[in-house]
C-alpha atoms as a PDB file:
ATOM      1  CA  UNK A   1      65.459 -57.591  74.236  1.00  0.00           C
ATOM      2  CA  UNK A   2      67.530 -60.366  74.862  1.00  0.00           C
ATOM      3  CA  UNK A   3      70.747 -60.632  77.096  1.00  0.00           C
ATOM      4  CA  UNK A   4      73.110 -63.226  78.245  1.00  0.00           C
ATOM      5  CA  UNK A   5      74.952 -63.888  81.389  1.00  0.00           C
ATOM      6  CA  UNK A   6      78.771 -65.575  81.479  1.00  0.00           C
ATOM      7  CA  UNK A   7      80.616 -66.788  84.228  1.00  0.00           C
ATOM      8  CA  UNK A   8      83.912 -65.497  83.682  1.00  0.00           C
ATOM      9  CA  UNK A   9      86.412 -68.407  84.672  1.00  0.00           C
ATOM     10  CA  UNK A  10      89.706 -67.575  83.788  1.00  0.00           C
ATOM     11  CA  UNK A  11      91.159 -64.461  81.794  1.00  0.00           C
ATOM     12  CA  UNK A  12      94.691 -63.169  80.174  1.00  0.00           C
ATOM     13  CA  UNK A  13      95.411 -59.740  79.249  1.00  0.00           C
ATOM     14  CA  UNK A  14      99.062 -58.397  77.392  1.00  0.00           C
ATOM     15  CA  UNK A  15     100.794 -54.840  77.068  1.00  0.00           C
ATOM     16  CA  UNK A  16     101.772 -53.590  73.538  1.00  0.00           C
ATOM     17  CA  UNK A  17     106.034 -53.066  74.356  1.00  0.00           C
ATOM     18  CA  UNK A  18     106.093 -50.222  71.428  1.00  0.00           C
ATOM     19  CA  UNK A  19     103.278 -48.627  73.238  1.00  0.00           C
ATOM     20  CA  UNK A  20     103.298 -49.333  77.016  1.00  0.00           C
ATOM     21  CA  UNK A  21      99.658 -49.734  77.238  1.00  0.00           C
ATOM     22  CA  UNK A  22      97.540 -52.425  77.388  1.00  0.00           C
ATOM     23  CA  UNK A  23      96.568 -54.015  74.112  1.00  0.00           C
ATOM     24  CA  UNK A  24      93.924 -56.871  75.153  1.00  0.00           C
ATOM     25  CA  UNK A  25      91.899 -58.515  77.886  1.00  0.00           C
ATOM     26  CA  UNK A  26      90.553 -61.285  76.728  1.00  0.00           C
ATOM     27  CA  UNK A  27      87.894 -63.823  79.310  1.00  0.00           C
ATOM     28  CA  UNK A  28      86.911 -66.740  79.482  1.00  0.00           C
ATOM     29  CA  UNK A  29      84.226 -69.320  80.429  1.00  0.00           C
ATOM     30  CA  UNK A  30      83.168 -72.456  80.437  1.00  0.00           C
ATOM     31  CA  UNK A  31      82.462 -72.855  76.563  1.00  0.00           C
ATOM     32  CA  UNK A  32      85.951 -70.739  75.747  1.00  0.00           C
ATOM     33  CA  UNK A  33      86.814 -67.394  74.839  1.00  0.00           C
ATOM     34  CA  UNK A  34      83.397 -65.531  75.968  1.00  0.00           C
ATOM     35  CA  UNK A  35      85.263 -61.571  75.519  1.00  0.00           C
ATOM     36  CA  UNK A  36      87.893 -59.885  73.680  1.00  0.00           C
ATOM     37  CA  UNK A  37      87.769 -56.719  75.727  1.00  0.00           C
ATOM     38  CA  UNK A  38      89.865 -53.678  73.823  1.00  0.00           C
ATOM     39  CA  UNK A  39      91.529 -50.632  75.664  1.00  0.00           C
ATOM     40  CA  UNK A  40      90.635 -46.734  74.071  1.00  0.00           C
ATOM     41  CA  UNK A  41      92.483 -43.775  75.239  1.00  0.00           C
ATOM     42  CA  UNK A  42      91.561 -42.429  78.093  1.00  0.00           C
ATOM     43  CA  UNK A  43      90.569 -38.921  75.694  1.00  0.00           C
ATOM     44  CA  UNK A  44      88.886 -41.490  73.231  1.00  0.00           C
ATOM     45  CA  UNK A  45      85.144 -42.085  72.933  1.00  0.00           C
ATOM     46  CA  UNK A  46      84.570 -45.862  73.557  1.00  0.00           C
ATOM     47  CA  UNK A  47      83.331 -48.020  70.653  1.00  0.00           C
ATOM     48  CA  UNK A  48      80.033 -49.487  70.848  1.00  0.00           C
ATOM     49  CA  UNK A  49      80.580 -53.257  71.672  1.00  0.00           C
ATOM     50  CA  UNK A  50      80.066 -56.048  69.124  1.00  0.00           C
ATOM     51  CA  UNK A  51      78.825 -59.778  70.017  1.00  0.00           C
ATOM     52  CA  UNK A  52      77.570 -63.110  68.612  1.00  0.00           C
ATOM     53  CA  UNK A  53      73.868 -63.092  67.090  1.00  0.00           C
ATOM     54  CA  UNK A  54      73.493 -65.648  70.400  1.00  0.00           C
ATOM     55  CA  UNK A  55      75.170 -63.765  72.717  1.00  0.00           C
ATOM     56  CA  UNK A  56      78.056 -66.287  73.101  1.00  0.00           C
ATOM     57  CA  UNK A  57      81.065 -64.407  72.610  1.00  0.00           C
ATOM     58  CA  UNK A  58      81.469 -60.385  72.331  1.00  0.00           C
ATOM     59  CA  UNK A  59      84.314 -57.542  71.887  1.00  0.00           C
ATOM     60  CA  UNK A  60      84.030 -54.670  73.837  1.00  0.00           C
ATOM     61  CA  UNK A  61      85.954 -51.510  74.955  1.00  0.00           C
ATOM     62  CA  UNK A  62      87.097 -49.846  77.638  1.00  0.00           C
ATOM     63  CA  UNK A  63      89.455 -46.742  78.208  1.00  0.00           C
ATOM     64  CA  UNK A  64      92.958 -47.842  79.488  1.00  0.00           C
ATOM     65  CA  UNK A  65      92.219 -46.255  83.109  1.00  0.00           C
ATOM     66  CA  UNK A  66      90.141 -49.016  83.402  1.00  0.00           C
ATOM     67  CA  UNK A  67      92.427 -51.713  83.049  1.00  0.00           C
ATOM     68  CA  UNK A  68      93.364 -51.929  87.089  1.00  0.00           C
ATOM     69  CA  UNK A  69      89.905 -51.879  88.105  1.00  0.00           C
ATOM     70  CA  UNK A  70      88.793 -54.908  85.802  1.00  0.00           C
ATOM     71  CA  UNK A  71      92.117 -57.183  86.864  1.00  0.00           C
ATOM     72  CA  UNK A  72      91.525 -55.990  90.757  1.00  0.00           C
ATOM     73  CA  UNK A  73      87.608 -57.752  90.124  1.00  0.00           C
ATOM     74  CA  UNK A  74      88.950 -60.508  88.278  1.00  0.00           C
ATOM     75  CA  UNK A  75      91.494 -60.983  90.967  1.00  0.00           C
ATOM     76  CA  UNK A  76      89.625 -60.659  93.891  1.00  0.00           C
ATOM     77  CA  UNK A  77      85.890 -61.274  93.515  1.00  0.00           C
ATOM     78  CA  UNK A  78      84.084 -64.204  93.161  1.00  0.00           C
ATOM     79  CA  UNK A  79      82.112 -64.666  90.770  1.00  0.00           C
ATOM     80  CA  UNK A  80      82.731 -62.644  88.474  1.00  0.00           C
ATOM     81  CA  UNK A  81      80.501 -62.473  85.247  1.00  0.00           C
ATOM     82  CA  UNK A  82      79.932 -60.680  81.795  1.00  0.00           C
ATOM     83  CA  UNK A  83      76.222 -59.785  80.615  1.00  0.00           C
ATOM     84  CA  UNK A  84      75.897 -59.493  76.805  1.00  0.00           C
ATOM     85  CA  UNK A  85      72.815 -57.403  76.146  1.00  0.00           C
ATOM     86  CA  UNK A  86      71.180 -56.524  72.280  1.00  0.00           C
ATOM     87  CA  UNK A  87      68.844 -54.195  73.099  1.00  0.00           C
ATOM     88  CA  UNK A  88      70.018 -51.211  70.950  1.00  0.00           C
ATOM     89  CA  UNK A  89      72.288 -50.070  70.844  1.00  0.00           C
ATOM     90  CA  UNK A  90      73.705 -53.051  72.843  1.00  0.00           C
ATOM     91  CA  UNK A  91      76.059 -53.064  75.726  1.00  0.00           C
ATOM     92  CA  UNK A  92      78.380 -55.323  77.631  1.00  0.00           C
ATOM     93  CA  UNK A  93      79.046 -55.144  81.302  1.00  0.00           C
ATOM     94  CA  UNK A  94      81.883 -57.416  83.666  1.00  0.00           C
ATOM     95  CA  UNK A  95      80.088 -57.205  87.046  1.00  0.00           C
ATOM     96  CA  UNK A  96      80.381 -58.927  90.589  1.00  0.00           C
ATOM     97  CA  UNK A  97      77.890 -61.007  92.256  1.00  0.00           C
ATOM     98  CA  UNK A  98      75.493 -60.634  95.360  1.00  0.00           C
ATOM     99  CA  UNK A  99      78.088 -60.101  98.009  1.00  0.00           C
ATOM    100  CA  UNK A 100      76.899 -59.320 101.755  1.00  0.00           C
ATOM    101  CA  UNK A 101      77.000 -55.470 102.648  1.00  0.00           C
ATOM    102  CA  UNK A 102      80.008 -54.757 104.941  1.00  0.00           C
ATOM    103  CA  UNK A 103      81.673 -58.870 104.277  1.00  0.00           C
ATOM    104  CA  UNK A 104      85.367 -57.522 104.501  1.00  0.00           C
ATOM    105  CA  UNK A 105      87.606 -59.426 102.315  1.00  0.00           C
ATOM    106  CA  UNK A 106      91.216 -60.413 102.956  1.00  0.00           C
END
């Protein structure tokens, strides 16, 4: 098993106009583009992720409701960072840091 952590450092994301949805997150790091994260409909089954043989860069899915939850940690935590993981069938997770319990923010 082998996994890799990213600090993500910036990020963009854009709507499709014929669709109204979101068509692409993508984040970034300090060696570039580290994600191309996809939106599924919400009645979809997600795709399993794809990444790099080194863990570098990856695509991964999410269903559209999860769009505001993913910009609200990108906008307000700190850090915030993707793990890459290859053990089978492989997964990809955007996740917060160690934050103090109760530390109200604002």
């Amino acid at each position: 098993m082998a996994y890799k952590v990213h600090e993500i450092t910036s990020y963009n994301y854009s709507f499709d106009a014929r669709s109204g949805s979101p068509s692409g997150l993508q984040l970034w790091g300090e060696s570039g583009k580290i994600a191309e994260v996809k939106f599924v409909e919400n009645t979809s089954s997600v795709p399993e992720p794809s990444f790099s043989e080194d863990l570098s860069n990856a695509t991964a899915y999410f269903k559209q409701s999860s769009l505001a939850g993913l910009i609200d940690m990108l906008r307000n935590e700190n850090p915030v960072s993707m793990t890459i993981n290859n053990q089978s069938p492989g997964f990809v997770f955007i996740h917060t840091g160690p934050e103090p319990v109760g530390e109200a923010e604002g």
